[in-house]
Protein backbone atom coordinates (compact mmCIF):
# COMPACT_ATOMS: atom_id res chain seq x y z
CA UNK A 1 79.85 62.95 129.48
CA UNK A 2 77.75 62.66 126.23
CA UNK A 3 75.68 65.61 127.36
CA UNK A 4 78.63 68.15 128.43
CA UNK A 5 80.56 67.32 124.94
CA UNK A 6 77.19 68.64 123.52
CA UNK A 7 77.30 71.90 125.80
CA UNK A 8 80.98 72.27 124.34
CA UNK A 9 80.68 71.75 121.00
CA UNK A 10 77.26 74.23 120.93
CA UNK A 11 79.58 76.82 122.55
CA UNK A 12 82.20 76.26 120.34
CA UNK A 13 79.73 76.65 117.27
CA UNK A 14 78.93 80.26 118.05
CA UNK A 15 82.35 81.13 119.65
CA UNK A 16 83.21 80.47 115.78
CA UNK A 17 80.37 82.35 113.99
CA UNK A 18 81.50 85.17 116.46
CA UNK A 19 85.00 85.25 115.24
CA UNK A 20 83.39 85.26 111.55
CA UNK A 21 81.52 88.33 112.68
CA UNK A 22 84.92 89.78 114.36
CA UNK A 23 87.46 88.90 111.26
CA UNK A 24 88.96 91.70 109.06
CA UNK A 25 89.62 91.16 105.80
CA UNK A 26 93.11 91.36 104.77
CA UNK A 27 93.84 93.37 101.60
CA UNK A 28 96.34 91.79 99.42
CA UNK A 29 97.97 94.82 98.44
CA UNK A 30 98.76 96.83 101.92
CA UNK A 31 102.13 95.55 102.57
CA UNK A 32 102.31 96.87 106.23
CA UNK A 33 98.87 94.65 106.84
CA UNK A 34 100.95 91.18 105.30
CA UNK A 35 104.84 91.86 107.72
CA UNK A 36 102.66 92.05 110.98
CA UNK A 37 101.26 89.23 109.99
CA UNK A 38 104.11 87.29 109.05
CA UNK A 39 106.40 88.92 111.70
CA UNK A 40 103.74 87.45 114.33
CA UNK A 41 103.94 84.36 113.68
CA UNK A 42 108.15 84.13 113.03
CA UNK A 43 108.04 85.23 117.16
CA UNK A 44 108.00 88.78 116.12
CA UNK A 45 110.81 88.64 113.11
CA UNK A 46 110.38 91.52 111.30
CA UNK A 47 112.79 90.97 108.93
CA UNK A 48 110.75 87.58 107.71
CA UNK A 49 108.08 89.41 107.82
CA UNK A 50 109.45 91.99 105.30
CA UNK A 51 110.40 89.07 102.76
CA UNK A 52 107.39 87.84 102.93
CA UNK A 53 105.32 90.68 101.80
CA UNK A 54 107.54 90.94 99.16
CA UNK A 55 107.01 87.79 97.96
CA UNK A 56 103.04 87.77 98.50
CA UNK A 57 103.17 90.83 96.64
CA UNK A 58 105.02 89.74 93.94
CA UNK A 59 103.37 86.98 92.79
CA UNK A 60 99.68 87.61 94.46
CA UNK A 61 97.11 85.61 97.04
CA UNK A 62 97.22 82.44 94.40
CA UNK A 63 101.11 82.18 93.88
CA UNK A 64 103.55 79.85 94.75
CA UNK A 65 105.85 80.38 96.86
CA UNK A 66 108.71 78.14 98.05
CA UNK A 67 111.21 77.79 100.77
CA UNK A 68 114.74 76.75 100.34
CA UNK A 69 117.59 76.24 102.31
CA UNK A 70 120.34 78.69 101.30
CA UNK A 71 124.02 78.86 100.84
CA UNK A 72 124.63 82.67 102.54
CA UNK A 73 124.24 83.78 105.62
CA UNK A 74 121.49 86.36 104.74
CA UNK A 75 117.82 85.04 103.57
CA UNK A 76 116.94 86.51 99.62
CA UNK A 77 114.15 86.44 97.76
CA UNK A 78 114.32 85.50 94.06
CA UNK A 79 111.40 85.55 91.59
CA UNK A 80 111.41 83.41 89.00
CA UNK A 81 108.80 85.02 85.49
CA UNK A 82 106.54 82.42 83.68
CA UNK A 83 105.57 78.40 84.27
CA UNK A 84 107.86 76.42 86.05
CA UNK A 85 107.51 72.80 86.28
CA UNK A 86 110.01 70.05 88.05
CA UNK A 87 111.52 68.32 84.95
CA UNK A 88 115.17 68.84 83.75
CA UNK A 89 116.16 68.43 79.70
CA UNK A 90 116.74 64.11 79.22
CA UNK A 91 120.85 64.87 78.00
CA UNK A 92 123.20 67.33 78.81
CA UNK A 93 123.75 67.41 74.86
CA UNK A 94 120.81 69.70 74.73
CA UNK A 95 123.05 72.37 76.63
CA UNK A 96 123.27 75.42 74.37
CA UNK A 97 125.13 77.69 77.55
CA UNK A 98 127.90 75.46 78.48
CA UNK A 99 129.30 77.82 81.25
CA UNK A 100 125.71 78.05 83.33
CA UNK A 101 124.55 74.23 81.85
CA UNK A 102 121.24 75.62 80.63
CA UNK A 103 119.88 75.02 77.53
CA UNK A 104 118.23 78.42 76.39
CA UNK A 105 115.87 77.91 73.25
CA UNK A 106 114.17 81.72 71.95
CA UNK A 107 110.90 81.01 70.20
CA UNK A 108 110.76 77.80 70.35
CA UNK A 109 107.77 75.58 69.26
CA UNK A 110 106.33 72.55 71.51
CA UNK A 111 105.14 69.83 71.62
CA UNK A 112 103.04 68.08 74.11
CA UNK A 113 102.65 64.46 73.77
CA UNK A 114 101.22 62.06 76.27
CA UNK A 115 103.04 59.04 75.58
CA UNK A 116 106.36 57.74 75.65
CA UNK A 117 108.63 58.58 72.44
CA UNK A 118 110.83 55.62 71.10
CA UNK A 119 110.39 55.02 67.32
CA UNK A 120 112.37 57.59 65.46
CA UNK A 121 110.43 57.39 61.93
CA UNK A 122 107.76 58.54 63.54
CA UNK A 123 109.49 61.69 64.97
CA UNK A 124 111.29 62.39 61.88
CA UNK A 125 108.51 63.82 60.14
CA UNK A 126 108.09 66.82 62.64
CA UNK A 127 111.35 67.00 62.75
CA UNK A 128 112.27 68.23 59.23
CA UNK A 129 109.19 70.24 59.63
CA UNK A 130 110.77 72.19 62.96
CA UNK A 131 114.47 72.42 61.05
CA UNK A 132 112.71 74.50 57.80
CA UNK A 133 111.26 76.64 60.20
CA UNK A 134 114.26 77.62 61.54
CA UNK A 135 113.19 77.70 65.20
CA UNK A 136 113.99 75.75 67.75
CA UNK A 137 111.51 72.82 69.41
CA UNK A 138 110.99 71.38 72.60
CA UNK A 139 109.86 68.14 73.10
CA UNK A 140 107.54 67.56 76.16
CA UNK A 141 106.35 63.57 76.86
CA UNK A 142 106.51 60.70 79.42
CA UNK A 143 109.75 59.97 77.97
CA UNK A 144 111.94 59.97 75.31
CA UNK A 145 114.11 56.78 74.87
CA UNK A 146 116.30 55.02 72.37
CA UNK A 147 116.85 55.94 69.08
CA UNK A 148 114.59 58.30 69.61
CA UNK A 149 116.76 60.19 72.03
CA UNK A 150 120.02 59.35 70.10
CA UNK A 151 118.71 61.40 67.01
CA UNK A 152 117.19 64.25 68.84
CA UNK A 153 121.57 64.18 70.36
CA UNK A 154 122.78 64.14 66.89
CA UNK A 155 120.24 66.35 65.47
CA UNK A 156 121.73 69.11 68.17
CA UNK A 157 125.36 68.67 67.89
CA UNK A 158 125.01 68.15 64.20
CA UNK A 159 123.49 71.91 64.43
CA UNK A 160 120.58 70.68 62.14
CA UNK A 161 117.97 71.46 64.78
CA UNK A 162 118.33 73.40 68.08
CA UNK A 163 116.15 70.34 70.25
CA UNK A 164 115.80 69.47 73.85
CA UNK A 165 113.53 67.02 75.72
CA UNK A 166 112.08 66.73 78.75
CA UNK A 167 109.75 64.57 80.79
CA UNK A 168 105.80 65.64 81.72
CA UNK A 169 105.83 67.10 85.09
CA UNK A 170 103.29 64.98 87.69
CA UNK A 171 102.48 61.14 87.68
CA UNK A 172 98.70 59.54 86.55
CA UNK A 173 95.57 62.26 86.12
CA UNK A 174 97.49 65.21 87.53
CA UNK A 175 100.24 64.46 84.89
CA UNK A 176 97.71 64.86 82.22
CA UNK A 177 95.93 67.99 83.83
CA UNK A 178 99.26 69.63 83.82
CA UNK A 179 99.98 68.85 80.29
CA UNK A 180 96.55 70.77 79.36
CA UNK A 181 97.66 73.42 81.42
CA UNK A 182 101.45 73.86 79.32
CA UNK A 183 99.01 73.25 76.15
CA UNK A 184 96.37 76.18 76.85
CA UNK A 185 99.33 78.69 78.05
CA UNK A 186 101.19 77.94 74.92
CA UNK A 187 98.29 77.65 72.36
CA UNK A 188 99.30 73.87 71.81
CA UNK A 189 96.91 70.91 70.66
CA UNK A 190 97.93 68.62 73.51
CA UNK A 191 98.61 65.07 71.62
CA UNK A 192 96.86 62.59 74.05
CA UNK A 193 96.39 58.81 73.56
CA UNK A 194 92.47 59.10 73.63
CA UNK A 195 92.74 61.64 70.64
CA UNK A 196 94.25 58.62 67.79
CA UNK A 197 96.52 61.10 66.85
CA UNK A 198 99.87 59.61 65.18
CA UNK A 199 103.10 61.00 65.94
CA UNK A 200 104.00 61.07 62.32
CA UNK A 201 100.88 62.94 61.60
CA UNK A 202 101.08 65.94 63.47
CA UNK A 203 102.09 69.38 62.19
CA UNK A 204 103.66 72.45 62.83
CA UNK A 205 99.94 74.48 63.83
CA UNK A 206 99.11 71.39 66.43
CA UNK A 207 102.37 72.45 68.27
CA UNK A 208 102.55 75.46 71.26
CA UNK A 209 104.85 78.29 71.14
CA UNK A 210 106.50 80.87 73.60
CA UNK A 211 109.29 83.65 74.02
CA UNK A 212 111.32 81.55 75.95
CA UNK A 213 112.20 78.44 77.27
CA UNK A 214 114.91 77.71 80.24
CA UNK A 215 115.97 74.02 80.94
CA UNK A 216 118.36 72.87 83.61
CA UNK A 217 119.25 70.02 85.10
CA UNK A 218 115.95 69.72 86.96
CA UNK A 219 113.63 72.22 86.15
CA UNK A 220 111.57 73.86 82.87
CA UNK A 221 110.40 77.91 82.92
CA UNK A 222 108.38 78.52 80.09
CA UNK A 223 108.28 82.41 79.53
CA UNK A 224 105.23 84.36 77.76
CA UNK A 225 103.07 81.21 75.79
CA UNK A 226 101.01 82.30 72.97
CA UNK A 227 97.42 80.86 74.67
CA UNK A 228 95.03 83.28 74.55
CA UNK A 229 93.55 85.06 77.54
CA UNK A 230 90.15 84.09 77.73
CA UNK A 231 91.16 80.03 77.06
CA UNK A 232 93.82 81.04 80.16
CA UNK A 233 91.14 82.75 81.88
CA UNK A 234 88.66 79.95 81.85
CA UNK A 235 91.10 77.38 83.10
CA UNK A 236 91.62 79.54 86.37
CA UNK A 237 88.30 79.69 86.71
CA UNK A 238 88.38 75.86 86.23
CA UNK A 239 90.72 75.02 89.26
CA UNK A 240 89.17 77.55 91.22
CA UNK A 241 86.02 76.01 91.32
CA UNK A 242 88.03 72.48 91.80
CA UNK A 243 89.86 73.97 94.70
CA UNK A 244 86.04 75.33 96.31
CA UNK A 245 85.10 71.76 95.63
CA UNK A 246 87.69 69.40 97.29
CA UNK A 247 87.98 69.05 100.54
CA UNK A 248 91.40 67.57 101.14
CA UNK A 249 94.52 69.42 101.89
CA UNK A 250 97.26 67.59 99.47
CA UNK A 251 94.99 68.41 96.42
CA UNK A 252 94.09 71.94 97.29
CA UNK A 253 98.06 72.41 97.67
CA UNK A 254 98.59 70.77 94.19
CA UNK A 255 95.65 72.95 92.53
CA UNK A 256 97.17 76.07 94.57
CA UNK A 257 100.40 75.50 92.51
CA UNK A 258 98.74 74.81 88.97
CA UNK A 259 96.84 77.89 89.47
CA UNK A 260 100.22 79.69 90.43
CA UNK A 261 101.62 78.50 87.15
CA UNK A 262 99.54 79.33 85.22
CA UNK A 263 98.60 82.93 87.19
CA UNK A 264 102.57 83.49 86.45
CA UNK A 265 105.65 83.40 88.39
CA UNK A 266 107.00 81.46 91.37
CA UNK A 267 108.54 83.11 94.59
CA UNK A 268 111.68 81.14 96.05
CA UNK A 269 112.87 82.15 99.66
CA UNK A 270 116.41 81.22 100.62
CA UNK A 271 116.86 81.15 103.97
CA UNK A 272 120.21 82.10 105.45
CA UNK A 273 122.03 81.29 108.65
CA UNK A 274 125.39 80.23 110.37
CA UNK A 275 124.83 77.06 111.39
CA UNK A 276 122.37 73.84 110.54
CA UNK A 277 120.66 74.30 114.06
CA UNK A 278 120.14 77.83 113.35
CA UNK A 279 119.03 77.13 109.70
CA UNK A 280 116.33 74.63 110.91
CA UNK A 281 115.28 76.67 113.23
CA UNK A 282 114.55 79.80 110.71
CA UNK A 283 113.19 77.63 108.08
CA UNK A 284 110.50 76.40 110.26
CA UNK A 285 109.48 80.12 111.76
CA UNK A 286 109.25 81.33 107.44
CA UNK A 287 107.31 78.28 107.01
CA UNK A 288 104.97 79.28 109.90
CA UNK A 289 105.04 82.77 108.77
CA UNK A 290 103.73 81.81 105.27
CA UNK A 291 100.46 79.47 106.66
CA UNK A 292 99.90 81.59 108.69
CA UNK A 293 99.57 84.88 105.62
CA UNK A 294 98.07 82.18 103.68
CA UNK A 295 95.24 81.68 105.94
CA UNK A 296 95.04 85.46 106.87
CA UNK A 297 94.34 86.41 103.15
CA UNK A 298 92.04 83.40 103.13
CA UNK A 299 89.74 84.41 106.00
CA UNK A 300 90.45 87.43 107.36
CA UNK A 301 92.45 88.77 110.64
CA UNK A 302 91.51 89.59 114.73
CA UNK A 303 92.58 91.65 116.98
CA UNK A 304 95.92 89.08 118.64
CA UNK A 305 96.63 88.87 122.21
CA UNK A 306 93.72 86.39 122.93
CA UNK A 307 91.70 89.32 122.29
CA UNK A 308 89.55 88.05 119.96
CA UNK A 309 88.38 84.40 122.25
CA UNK A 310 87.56 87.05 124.54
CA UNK A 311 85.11 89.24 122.63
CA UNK A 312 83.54 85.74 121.95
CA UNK A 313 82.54 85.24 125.77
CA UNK A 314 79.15 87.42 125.83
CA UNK A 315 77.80 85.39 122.39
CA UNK A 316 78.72 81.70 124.21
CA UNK A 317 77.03 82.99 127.57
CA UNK A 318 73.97 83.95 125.77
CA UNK A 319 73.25 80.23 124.74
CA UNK A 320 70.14 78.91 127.24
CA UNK A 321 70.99 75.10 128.32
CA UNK A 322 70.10 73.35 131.39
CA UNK A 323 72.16 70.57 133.25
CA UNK A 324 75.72 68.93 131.87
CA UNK A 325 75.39 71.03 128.81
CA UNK A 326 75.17 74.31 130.34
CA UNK A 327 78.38 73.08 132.65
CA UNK A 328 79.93 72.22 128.97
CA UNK A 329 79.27 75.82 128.19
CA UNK A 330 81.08 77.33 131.08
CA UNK A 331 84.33 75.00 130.19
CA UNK A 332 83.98 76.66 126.56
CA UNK A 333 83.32 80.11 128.38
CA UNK A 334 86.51 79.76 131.02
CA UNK A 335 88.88 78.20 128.25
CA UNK A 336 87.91 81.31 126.06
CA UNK A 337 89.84 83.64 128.45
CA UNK A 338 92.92 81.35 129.52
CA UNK A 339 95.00 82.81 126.34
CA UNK A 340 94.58 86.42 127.00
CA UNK A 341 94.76 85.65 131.23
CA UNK A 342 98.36 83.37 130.16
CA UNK A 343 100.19 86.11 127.80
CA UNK A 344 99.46 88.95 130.59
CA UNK A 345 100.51 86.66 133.21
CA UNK A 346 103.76 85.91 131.30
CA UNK A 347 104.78 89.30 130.58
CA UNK A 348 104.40 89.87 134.15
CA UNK A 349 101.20 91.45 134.75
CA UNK A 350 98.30 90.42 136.66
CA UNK A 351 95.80 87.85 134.71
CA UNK A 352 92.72 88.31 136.06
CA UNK A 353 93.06 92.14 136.01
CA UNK A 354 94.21 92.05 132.45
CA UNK A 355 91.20 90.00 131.20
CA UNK A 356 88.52 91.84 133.16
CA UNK A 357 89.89 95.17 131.66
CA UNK A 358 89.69 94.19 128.29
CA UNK A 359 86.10 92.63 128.63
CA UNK A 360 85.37 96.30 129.85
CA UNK A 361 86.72 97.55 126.45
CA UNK A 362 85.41 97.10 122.70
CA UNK A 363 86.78 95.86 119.31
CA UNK A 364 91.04 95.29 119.16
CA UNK A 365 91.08 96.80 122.85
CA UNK A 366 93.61 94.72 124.50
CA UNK A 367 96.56 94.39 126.34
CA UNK A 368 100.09 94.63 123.74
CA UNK A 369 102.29 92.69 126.12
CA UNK A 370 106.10 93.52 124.18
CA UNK A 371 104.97 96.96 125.19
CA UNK A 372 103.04 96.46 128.25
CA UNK A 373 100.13 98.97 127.18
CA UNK A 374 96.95 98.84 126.31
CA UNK A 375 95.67 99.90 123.01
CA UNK A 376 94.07 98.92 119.93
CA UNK A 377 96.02 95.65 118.99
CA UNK A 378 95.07 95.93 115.08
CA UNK A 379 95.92 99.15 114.76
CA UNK A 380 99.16 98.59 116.59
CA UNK A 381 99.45 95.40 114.01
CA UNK A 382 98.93 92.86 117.13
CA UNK A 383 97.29 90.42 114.96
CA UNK A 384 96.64 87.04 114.50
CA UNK A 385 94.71 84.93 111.68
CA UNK A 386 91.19 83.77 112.08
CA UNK A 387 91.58 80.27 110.57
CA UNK A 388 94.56 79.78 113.04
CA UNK A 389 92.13 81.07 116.02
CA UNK A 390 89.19 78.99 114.82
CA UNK A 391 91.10 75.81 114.10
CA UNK A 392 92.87 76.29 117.33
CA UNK A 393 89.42 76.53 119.36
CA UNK A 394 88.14 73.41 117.09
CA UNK A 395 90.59 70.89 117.59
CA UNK A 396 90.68 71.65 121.12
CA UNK A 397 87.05 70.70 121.79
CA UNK A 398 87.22 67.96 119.64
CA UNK A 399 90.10 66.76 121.96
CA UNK A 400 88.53 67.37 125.15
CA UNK A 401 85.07 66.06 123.78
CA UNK A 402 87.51 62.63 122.84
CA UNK A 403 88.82 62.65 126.13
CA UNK A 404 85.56 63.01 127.60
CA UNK A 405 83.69 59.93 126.06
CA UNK A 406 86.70 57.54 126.19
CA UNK A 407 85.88 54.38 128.84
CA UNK A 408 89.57 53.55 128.51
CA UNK A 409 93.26 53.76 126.95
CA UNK A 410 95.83 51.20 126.15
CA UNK A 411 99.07 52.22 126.41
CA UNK A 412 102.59 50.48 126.04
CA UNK A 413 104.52 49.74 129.23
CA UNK A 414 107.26 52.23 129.72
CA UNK A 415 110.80 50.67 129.44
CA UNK A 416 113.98 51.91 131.25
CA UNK A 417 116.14 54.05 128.24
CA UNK A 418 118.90 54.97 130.89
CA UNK A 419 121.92 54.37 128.73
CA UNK A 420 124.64 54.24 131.48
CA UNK A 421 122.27 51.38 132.48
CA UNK A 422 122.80 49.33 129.26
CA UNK A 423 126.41 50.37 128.93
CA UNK A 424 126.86 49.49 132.80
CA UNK A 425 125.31 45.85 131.57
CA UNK A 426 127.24 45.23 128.86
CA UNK A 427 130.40 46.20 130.32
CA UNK A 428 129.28 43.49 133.16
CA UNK A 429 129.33 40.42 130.08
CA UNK A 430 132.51 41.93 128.19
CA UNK A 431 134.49 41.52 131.30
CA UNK A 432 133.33 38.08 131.87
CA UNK A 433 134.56 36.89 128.30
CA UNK A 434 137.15 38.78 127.23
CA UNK A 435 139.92 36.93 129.62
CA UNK A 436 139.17 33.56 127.82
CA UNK A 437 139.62 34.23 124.51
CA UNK A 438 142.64 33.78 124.76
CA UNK A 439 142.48 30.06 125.03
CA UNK A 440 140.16 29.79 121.75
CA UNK A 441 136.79 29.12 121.46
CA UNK A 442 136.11 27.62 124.89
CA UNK A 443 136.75 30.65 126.64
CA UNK A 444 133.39 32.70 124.66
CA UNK A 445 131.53 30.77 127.62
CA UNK A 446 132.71 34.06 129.18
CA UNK A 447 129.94 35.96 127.58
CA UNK A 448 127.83 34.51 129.50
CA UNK A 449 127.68 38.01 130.99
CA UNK A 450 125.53 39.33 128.60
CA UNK A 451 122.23 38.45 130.53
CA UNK A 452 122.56 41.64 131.98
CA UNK A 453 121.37 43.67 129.51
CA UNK A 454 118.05 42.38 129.92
């Protein structure tokens, strides 16, 4: 067993470097290239696909973009300009547009503090400081609390100061990453406890600025900070080479969306539907649609159709093994065309046939099955992602090679879930007790019916 896993996982080693060899690369700005890729993998939606070209080409191959459930019955794109963090103002006093419940501030200063904010002498001095200005501040920290809070309310309603606060977006390190990452965009002097900086101590030039600031209820957009470009510049080129660097998936994602932020500009999808069945159902084929562009842009395209496994059969044959390792090989070699031989065979054509013609052929030469022709499957925008393919062939050897040098399972004992059985049972005790209850509490010997359920 030891020695065919080998044989596999050697044929699944070039079988990948082939599909390297095979992959297109996919260029960001061709929208036609990004819908047949999305449309693919939404079962051939072209109208996902559409919105999500949009969106890729809105906010580029770094950008964020979301997926919401919406409230119509046709899926919209909206684009929202500038950094956007998760973190609403701390009162509804801070309101300044009563009608929408946004508080709007227009070249505001900002200030980024790392701890919480609770003694108001110490925040008074800024304070005065912001109100001679005559521009409005913003108020970024853990949190802001007390009397703290209270004058910050009275400050605002007082019209002495046009104020809001709101709490740092993220929890522990990544909390204080993202604070550096408002600072630099905004040309702020983040005020971190490591630094001994006093509250009371810090002026007017330590503070970012912007053009505008948005607040709701939950989230921040600031608009156009004063950081410079190179400073901006540098700290992409920071989380780009932390992103290259880590190798799990939750802190790529969470790099992904600080470099989005600070790139500029968030995509948000709203899907639309008629019913919550139908509305699961559509979120989950947009949500397959985006991994799958994601990992398109990331490593390039193939030809679809099972095409591409195919054009990987001559390299895996090549490979010169002897005994259970060459037999491990032919698996890898048979499995290669089962994806091509099963799509043909669905749409109603011949298998074998189909697969044998398209070894005969070259390059994206394969069989389009929604059309039932044959024909160049990239050109005809039959196409599918190599990461998909190549993760696909990798997790299925690793399976089989599991499989294969397991001695033995454990598994639970399957129990009977027939529910007219347990009703059936149940009904059995009820009927037993039910006639003496009318005589008091002697009569509950009548549930002695409820054995049955066991």
């Amino acid at each position: 067993a030891m020695s065919l896993n080998r044989g596999m996982q050697k044929a699944v080693a070039v079988a990948t470097k082939q599909l390297e060899k095979l992959a297109k690369p996919v260029d960001i700005t061709k929208k036609d290239d990004i819908v047949n890729i999305a449309s693919i993998s939404a079962n051939n939606d072209a109208e996902i696909g559409k919105k999500m070209a949009e969106a890729f080409m809105r906010v580029g191959k770094d950008g964020v973009i979301t997926i919401e459930e919406g409230k119509s019955l046709d899926t919209t794109l909206e684009y929202v300009e500038g950094m956007q963090f998760d973190r609403g103002y701390l009162s509804p006093h801070f309101v300044t547009d009563p009608d929408a419940m946004t508080c709007e501030l227009d070249k505001p200063y900002i200030l980024i503090f790392e701890d919480k904010i609770s003694n108001v002498q110490k925040l008074v001095p800024l304070l005065e400081a912001a109100s001679k200005s005559k521009r409005p501040l913003l108020i970024i920290a853990e949190d802001v609390e007390g009397e703290a809070l209270a004058t910050l309310v009275v400050n605002k309603l007082r019209g002495i100061l046009t104020v809001a606060a709101v709490k740092a977006p993220g929890y522990g390190d990544r909390r204080k990453a993202m604070l550096e990452d408002i600072a630099i965009l905004t040309g702020a002097q983040p005020i971190f406890k490591d630094l001994g900086i006093e509250l009371d101590k810090v002026e007017l030039s330590q503070l970012g600025q912007a053009k505008k600031i948005t607040i709701d209820n939950d989230n921040t957009i600031i608009v156009e900070g004063i950081g410079s470009d190179a400073d901006i510049q540098g700290r992409i080129g920071q989380i780009r080479a932390e992103i290259d660097g880590t190798s799990s998936d939750y802190d790529c994602e969470k790099l992904q969306e600080r470099l989005a932020k600070l790139t500029g500009g968030v995509a948000q999808i709203n899907v639309g539907a008629g019913s919550e069945a139908e509305m699961k159902e559509k979120k989950a084929r947009i949500e397959d649609a985006l991994h799958a562009t994601r990992a398109a842009i990331e490593e390039g395209i193939v030809a679809g159709g099972g095409v591409a496994l195919v054009r990987c059969i001559d390299a895996v044959n090549k490979l010169k093994l002897k005994g259970d390792e060459a037999t491990g090989v032919e698996i890898v070699a048979n499995a290669l065309r089962t994806p091509c031989f099963c799509i043909a065979d669905n749409a109603g054509a011949v298998g074998n046939l189909v697969v044998n013609k398209i070894t005969q052929g070259t390059g994206g030469f394969g069989y389009n099955a929604d059309k039932d022709t044959y024909e160049d499957l990239i050109e005809a925008g039959v196409i599918d992602p190599v990461k998909v393919t190549r993760i696909a062939l990798q997790n299925a050897a690793s399976v089989a090679g599991l499989l294969l040098t397991t001695d033995c399972v454990v598994t639970e004992q399957p129990t009977d879930e027939d529910p007219t059985a347990a009703a059936a049972a149940m009904g059995g005790g009820m009927g037993g007790g039910m006639p003496g209850m009318g005589g008091g509490m002697p009569g509950m010997g009548g549930m002695g019916g409820m054995p049955g359920m066991m």
